[in-house]
C-alpha atoms as a PDB file:
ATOM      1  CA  UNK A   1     -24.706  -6.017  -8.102  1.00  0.00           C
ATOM      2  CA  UNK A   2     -23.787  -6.419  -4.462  1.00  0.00           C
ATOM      3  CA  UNK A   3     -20.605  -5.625  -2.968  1.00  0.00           C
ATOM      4  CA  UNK A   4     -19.814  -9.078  -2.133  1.00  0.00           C
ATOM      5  CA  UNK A   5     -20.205  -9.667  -6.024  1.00  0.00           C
ATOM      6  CA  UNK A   6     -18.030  -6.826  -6.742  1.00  0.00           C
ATOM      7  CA  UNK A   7     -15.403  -7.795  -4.682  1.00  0.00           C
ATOM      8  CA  UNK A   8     -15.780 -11.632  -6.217  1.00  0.00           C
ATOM      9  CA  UNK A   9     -15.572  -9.993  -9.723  1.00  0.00           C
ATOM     10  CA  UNK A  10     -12.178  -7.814  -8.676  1.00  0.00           C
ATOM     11  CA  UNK A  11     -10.692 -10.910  -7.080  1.00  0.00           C
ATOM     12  CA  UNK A  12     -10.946 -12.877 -10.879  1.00  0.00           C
ATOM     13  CA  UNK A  13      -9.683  -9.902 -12.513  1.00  0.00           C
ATOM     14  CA  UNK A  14      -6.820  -8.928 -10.584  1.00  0.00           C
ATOM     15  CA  UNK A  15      -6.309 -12.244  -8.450  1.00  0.00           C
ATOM     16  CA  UNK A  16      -6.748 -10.852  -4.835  1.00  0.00           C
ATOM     17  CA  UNK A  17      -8.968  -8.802  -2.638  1.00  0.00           C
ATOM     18  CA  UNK A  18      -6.615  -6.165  -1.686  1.00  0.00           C
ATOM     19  CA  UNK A  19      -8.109  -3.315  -3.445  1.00  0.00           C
ATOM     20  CA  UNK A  20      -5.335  -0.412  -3.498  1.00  0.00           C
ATOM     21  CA  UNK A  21      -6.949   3.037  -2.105  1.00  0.00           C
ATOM     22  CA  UNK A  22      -6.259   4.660  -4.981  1.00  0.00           C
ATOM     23  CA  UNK A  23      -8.532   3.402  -7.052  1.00  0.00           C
ATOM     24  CA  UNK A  24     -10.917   5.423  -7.736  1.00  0.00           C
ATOM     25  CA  UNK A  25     -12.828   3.070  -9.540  1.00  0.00           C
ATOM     26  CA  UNK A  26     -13.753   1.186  -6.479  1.00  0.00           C
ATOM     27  CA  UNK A  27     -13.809   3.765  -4.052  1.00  0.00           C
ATOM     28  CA  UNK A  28     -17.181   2.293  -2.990  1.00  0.00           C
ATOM     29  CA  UNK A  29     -15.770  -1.449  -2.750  1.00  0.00           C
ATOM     30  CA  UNK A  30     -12.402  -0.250  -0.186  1.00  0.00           C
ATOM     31  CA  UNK A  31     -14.806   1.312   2.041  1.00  0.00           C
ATOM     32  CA  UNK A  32     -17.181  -1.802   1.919  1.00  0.00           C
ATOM     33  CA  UNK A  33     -13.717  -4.293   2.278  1.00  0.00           C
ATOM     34  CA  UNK A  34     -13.085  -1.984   5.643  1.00  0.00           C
ATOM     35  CA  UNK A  35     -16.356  -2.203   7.104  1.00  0.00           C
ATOM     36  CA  UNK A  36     -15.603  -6.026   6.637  1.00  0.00           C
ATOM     37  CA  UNK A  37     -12.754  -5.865   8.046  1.00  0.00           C
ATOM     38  CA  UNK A  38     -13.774  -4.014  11.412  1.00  0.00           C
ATOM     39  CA  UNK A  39     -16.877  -6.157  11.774  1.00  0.00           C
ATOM     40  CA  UNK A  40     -14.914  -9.041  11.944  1.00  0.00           C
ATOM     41  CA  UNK A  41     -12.348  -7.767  14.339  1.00  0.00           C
ATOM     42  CA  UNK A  42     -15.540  -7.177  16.609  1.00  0.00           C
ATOM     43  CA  UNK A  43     -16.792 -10.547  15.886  1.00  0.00           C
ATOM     44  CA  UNK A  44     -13.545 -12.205  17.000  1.00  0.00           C
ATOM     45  CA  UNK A  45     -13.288  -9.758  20.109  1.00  0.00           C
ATOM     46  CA  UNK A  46     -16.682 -10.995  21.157  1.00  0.00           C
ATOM     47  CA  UNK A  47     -18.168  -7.669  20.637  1.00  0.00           C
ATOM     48  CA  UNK A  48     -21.737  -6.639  18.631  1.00  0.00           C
ATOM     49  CA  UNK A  49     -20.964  -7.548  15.183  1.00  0.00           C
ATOM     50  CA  UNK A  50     -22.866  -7.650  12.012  1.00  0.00           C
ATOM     51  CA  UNK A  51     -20.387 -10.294  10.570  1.00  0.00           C
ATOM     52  CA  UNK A  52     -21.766 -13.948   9.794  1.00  0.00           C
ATOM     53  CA  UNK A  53     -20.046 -16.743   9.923  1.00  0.00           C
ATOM     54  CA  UNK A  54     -21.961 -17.281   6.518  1.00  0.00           C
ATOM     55  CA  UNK A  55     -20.048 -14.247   5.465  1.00  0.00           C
ATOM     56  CA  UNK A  56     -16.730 -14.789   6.619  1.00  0.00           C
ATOM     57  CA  UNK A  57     -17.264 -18.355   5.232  1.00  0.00           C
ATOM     58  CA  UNK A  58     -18.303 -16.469   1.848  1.00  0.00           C
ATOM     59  CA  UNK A  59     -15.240 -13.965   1.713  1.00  0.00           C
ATOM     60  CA  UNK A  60     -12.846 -16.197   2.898  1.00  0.00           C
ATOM     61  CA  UNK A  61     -13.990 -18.833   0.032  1.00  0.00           C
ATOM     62  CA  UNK A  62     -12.470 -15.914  -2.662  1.00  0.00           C
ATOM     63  CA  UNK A  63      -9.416 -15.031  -0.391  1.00  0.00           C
ATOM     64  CA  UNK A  64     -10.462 -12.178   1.505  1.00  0.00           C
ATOM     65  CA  UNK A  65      -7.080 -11.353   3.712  1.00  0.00           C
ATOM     66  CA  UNK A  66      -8.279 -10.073   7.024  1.00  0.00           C
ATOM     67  CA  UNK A  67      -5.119  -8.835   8.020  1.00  0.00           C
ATOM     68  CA  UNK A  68      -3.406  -6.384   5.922  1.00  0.00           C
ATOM     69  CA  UNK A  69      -0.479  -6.519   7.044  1.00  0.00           C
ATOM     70  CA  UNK A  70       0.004  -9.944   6.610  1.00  0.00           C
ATOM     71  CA  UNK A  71      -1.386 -10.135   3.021  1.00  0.00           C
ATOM     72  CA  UNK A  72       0.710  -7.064   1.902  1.00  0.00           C
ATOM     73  CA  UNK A  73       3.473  -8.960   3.061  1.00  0.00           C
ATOM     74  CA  UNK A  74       2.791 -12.263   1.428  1.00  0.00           C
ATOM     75  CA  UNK A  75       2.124 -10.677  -1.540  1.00  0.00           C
ATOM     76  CA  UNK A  76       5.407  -8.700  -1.502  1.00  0.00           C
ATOM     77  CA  UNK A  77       7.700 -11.826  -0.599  1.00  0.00           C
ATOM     78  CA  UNK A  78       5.768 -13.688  -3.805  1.00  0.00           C
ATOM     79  CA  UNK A  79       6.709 -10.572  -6.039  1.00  0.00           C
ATOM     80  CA  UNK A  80      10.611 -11.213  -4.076  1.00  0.00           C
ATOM     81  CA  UNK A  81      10.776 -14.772  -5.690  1.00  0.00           C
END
């Protein structure tokens, strides 16, 4: 199974992308989410990029937060309520 696939099978399970770090279990998957993350960062900067916009279509269809920040703190202000 590919990562993508992983990450699509964590995201039914648990209802997000946001794979804590200290999970051992995916250990694999947080680096992979990462690499995602900076390749897009480089993709938006204009920079070399391995990133597709087939990709970022495909992660973004599942709910891939490419911010962090912002997802920790949507999720936290949904916990809030």
């Amino acid at each position: 199974m590919n990562s993508y696939n992983k990450l699509k099978t964590f995201q039914l399970r648990h209802g997000h992308c946001n794979i804590p770090m200290i999970y051992k279990k995916y250990f694999q998957l947080v680096i992979w989410t990462t690499e995602q993350r900076k390749q897009y960062k480089l993709m938006i900067e204009g920079k070399a990029s391995i990133m597709t916009k087939e990709r970022k279509q495909a992660l973004e269809k599942i709910g891939f937060q490419w911010n962090l920040n912002s997802a920790t703190r949507s999720q936290q202000s949904r916990n809030i309520k």
